[in-house]
Protein backbone atom coordinates (compact mmCIF):
# COMPACT_ATOMS: atom_id res chain seq x y z
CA UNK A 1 0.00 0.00 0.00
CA UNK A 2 2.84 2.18 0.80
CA UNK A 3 4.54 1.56 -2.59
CA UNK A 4 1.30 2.58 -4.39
CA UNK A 5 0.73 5.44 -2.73
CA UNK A 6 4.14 6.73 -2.98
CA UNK A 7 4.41 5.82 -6.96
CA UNK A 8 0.98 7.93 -7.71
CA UNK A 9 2.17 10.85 -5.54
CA UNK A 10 5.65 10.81 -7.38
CA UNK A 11 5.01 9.50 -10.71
CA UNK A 12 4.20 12.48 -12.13
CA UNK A 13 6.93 14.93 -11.20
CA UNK A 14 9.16 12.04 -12.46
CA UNK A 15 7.88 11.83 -15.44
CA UNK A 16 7.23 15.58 -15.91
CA UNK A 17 11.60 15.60 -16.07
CA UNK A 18 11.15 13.80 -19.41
CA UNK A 19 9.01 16.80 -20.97
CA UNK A 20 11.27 19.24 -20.19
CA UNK A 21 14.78 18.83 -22.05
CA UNK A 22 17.46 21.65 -21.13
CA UNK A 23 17.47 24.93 -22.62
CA UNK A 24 19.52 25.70 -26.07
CA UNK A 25 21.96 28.29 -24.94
CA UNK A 26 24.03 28.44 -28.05
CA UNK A 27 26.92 26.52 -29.51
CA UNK A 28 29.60 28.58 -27.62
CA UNK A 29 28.04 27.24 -24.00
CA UNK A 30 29.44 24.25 -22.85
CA UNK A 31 27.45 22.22 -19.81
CA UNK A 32 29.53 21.84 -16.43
CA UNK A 33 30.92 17.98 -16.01
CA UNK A 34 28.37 16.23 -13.80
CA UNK A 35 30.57 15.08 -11.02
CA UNK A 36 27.94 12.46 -9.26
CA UNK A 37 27.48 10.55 -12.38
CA UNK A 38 24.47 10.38 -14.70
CA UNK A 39 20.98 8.52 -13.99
CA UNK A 40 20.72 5.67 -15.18
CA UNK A 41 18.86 5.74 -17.82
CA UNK A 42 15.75 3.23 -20.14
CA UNK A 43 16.01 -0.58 -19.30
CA UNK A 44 19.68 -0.18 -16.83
CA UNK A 45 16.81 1.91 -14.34
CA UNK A 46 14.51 -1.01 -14.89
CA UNK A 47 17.56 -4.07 -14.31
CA UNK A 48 17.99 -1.80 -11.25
CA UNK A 49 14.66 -2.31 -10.10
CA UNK A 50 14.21 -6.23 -11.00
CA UNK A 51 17.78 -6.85 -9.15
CA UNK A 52 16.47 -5.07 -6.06
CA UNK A 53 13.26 -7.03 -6.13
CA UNK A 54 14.71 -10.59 -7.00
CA UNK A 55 17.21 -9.77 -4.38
CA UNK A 56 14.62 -8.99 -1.39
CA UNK A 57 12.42 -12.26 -2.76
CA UNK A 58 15.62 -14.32 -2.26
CA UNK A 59 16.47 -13.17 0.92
CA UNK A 60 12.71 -13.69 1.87
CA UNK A 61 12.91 -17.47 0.39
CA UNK A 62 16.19 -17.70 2.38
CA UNK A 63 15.23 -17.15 5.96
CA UNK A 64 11.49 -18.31 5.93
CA UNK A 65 11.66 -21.42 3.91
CA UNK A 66 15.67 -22.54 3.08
CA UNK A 67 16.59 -21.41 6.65
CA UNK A 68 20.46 -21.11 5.20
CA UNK A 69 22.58 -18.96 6.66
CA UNK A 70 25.56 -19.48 3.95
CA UNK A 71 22.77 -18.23 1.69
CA UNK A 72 22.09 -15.54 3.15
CA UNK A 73 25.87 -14.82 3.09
CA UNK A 74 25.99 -15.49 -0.88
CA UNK A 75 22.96 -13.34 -1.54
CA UNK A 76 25.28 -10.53 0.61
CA UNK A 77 27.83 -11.19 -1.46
CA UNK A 78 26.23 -10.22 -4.56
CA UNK A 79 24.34 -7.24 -3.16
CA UNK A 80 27.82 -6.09 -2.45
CA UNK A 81 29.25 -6.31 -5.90
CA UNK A 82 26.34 -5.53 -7.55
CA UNK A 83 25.14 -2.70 -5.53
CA UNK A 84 28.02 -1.35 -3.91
CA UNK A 85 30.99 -1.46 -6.07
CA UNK A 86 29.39 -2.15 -9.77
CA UNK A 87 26.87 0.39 -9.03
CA UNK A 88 29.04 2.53 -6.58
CA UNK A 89 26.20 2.54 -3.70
CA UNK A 90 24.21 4.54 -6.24
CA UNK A 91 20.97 4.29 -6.39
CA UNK A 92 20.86 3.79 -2.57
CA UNK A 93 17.44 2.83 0.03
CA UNK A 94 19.71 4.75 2.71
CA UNK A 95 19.86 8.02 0.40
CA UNK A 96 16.47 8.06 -1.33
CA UNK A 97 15.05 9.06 2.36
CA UNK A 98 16.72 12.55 1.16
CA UNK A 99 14.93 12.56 -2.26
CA UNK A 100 11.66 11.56 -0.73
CA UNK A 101 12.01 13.78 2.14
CA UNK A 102 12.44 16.75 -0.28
CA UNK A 103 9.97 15.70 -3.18
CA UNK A 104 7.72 15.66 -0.28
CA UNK A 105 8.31 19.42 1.16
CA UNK A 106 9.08 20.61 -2.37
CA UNK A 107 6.49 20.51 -5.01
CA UNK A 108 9.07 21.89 -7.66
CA UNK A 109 11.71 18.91 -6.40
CA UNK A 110 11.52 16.42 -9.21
CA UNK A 111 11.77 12.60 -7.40
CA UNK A 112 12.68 10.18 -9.92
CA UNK A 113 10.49 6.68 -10.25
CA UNK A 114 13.64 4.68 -9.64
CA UNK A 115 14.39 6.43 -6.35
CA UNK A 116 10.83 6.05 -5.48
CA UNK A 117 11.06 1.80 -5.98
CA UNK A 118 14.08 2.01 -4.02
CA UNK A 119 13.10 3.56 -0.49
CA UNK A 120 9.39 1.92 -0.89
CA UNK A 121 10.47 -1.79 -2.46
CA UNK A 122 12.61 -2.72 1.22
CA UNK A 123 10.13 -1.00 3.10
CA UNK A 124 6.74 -2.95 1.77
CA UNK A 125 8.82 -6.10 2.11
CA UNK A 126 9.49 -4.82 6.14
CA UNK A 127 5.50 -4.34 6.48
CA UNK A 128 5.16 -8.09 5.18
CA UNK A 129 7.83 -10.25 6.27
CA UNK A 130 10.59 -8.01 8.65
CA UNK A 131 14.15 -6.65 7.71
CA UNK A 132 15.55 -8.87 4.92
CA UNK A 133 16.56 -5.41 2.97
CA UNK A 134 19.06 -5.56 5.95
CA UNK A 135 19.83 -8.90 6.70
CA UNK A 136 21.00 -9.82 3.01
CA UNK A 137 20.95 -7.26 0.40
CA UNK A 138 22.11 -3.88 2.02
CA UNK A 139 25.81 -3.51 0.56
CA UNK A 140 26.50 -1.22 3.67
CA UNK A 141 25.41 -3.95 5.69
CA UNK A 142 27.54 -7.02 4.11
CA UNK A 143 30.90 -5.50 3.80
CA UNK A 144 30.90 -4.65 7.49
CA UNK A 145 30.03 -8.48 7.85
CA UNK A 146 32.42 -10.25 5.54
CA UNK A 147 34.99 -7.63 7.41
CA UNK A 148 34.68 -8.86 11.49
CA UNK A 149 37.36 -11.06 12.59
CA UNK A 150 36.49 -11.14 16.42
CA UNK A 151 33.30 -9.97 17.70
CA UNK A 152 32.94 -7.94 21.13
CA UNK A 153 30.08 -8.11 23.11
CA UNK A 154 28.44 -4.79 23.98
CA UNK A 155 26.87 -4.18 27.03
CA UNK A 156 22.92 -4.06 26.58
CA UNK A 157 22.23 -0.81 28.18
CA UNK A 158 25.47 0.97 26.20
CA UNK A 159 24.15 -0.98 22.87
CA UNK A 160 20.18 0.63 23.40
CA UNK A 161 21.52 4.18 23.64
CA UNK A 162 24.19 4.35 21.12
CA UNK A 163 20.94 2.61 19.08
CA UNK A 164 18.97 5.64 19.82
CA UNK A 165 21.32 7.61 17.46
CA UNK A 166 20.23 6.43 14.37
CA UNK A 167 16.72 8.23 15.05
CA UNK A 168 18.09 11.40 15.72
CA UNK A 169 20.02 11.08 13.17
CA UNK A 170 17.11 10.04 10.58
CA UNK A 171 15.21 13.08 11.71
CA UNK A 172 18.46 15.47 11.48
CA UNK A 173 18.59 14.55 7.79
CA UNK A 174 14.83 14.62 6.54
CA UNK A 175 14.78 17.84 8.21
CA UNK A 176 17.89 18.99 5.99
CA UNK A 177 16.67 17.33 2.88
CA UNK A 178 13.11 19.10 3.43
CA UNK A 179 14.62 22.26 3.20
CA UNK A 180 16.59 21.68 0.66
CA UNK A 181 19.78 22.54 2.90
CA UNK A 182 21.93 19.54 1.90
CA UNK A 183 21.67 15.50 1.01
CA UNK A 184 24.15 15.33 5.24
CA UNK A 185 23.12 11.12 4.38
CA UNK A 186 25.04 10.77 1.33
CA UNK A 187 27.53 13.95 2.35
CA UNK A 188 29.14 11.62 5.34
CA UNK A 189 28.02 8.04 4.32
CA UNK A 190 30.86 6.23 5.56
CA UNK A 191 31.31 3.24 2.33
CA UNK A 192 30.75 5.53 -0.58
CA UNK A 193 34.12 6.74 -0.35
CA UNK A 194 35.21 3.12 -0.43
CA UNK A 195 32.45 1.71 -3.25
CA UNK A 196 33.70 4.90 -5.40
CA UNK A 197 37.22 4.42 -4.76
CA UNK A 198 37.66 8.32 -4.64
CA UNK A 199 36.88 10.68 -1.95
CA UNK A 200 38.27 13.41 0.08
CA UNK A 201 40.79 12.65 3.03
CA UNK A 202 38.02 13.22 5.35
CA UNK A 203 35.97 10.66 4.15
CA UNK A 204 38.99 8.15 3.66
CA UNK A 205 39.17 8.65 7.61
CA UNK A 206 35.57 8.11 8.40
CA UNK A 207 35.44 5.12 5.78
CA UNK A 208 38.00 3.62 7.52
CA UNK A 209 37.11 4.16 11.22
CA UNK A 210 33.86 2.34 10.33
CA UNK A 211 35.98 -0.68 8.38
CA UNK A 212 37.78 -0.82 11.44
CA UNK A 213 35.28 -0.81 13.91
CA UNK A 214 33.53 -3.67 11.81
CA UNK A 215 36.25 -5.80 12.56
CA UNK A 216 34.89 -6.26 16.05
CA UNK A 217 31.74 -4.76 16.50
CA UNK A 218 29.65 -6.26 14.12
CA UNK A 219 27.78 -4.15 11.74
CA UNK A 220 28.37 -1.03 13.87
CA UNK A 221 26.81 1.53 11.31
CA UNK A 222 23.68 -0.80 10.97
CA UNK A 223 23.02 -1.23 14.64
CA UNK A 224 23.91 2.72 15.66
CA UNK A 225 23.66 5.17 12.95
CA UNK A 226 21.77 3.53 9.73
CA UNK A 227 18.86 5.89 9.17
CA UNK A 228 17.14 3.53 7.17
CA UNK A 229 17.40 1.02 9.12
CA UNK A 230 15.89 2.95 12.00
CA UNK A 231 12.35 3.43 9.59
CA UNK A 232 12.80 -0.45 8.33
CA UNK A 233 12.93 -0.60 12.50
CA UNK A 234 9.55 0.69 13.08
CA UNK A 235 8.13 -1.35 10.00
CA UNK A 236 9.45 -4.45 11.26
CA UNK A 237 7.11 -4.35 14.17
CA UNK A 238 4.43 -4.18 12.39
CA UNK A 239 5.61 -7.18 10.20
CA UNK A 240 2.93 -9.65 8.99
CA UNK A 241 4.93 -12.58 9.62
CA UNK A 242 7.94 -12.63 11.50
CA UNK A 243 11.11 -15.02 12.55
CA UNK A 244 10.33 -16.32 15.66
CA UNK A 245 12.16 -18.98 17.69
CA UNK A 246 10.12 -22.54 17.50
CA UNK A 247 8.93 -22.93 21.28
CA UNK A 248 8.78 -26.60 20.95
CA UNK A 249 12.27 -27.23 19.77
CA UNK A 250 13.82 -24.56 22.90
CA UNK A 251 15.48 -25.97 25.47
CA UNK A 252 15.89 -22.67 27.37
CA UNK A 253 19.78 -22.77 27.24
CA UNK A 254 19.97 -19.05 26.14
CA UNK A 255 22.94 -20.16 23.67
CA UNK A 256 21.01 -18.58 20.45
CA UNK A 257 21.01 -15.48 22.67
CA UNK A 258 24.76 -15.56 23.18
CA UNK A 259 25.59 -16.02 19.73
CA UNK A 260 23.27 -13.45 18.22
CA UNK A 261 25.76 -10.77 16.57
CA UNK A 262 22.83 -8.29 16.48
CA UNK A 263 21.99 -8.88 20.04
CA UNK A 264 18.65 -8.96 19.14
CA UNK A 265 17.00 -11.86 21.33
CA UNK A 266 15.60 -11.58 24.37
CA UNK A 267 16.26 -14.05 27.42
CA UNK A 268 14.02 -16.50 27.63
CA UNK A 269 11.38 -16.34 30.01
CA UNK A 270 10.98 -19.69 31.91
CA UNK A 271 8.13 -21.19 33.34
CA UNK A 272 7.35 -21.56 36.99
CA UNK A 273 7.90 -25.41 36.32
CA UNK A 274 11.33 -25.20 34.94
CA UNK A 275 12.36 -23.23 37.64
CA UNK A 276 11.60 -25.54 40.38
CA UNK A 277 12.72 -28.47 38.52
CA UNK A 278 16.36 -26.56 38.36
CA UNK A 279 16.25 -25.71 41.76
């Protein structure tokens, strides 16, 4: 429903870019060199769009039905070099919020279809079946992954604030994009500079604080400071169907707990019976 709604309230400023080519100023006048690369445009938007889609219907497949985690890792893999370095992290779900953001404040601001697919496709997919736009096709998401050697443990109650960020953070940059102020998402993403291969020294430094900090925190930018992930967050909770642990098969040992990297299981809650029969 969200998808929908979002392609009939952008479709037609997107398409309205089509019917208005630049303006002729003369032979002498010679157009700046667009530094952030060209759309992409006819049936390359479209492969886009299908590899997105096939992707998030794989990684669907993969945790409800094949229950694989080397699968999952595969399917990473190939969001990473299709997305991330053969695309460059561009067209991005984490970025669009900036386009939408500002299509939606702006009535002028012309949102492209493609960028529309993109921050609705993984979101829809959250509404229905939880965070698999994270889990296995988010190129931001699987190079910190193939990248940790040891993983710490944080503590619960430092991991829940430094989680808070990524809200803040998500509301900092809608409310830049809105007014048209700057794309502060893109600006400071932390693996464009290494998808790209080019950036300025600042951005080698945060790129490879973050590559760094992956080593042994695992997916640190997904867990603290992902804006996206903080609205696939909300969705999730909402989710139609969702991964759940099977309460016949638990034997209360807490171990899936432990090994979580996401530290995103509970403790189990025991019954009064178990209890006394440990005691």
């Amino acid at each position: 429903m969200i998808l929908i709604l979002l392609t009939f309230l952008f479709a037609g400023a997107a398409y309205a870019a089509e019917r208005f080519p630049p303006p002729d100023l003369g032979p002498s006048y010679s157009w700046p060199q667009n530094v952030q690369g060209l759309p992409r445009a006819g049936w390359l938007a479209f492969l886009d769009m299908a590899m997105l889609l096939g992707a998030l219907i794989a990684a669907g497949l993969i945790v409800y039905k094949w229950r694989s985690r080397r699968a999952l890792v595969w399917l990473s893999v190939f969001s990473l070099g299709y997305f991330g370095f053969f695309r460059k992290g561009c067209i991005c779900p984490i970025g669009s919020i900036q386009n939408v953001a500002q299509g939606l404040f702006d009535p002028g601001f012309v949102v492209p279809i493609v960028v529309i697919v993109f921050f609705a496709l993984p979101v829809f997919f959250a509404l229905a079946i939880g965070r698999v736009f994270c889990g296995g096709v988010c190129p931001h998401g699987a190079l910190q992954e193939l990248l940790t050697v040891k993983r710490i443990r944080i503590p619960d109650w430092l991991a829940g604030g430094l989680g808070m960020l990524r809200y803040f953070y998500l509301g900092f940059a809608v409310l830049l994009a809105a007014t048209g102020t700057s794309y502060f998402i893109c600006q400071y993403d932390p693996f464009i500079s290494f998808f790209r291969m080019s950036a300025r020294f600042g951005g080698w430094i945060l790129a490879g604080a973050f590559l760094l900090a992956s080593m042994i925190i695992y997916r640190p930018y997904c867990r603290f400071l992902c804006p996206y992930g903080a609205i696939l967050g909300i969705c999730s909770r909402f989710a139609l169907k969702k991964v759940r642990i099977t309460s016949s098969d638990c034997a209360l040992c807490d171990q899936c707990r432990e090994e979580c990297p996401m530290d995103s299981i509970r403790a189990a809650r025991r019954p009064v019976a178990a209890k006394k029969v440990q005691s």
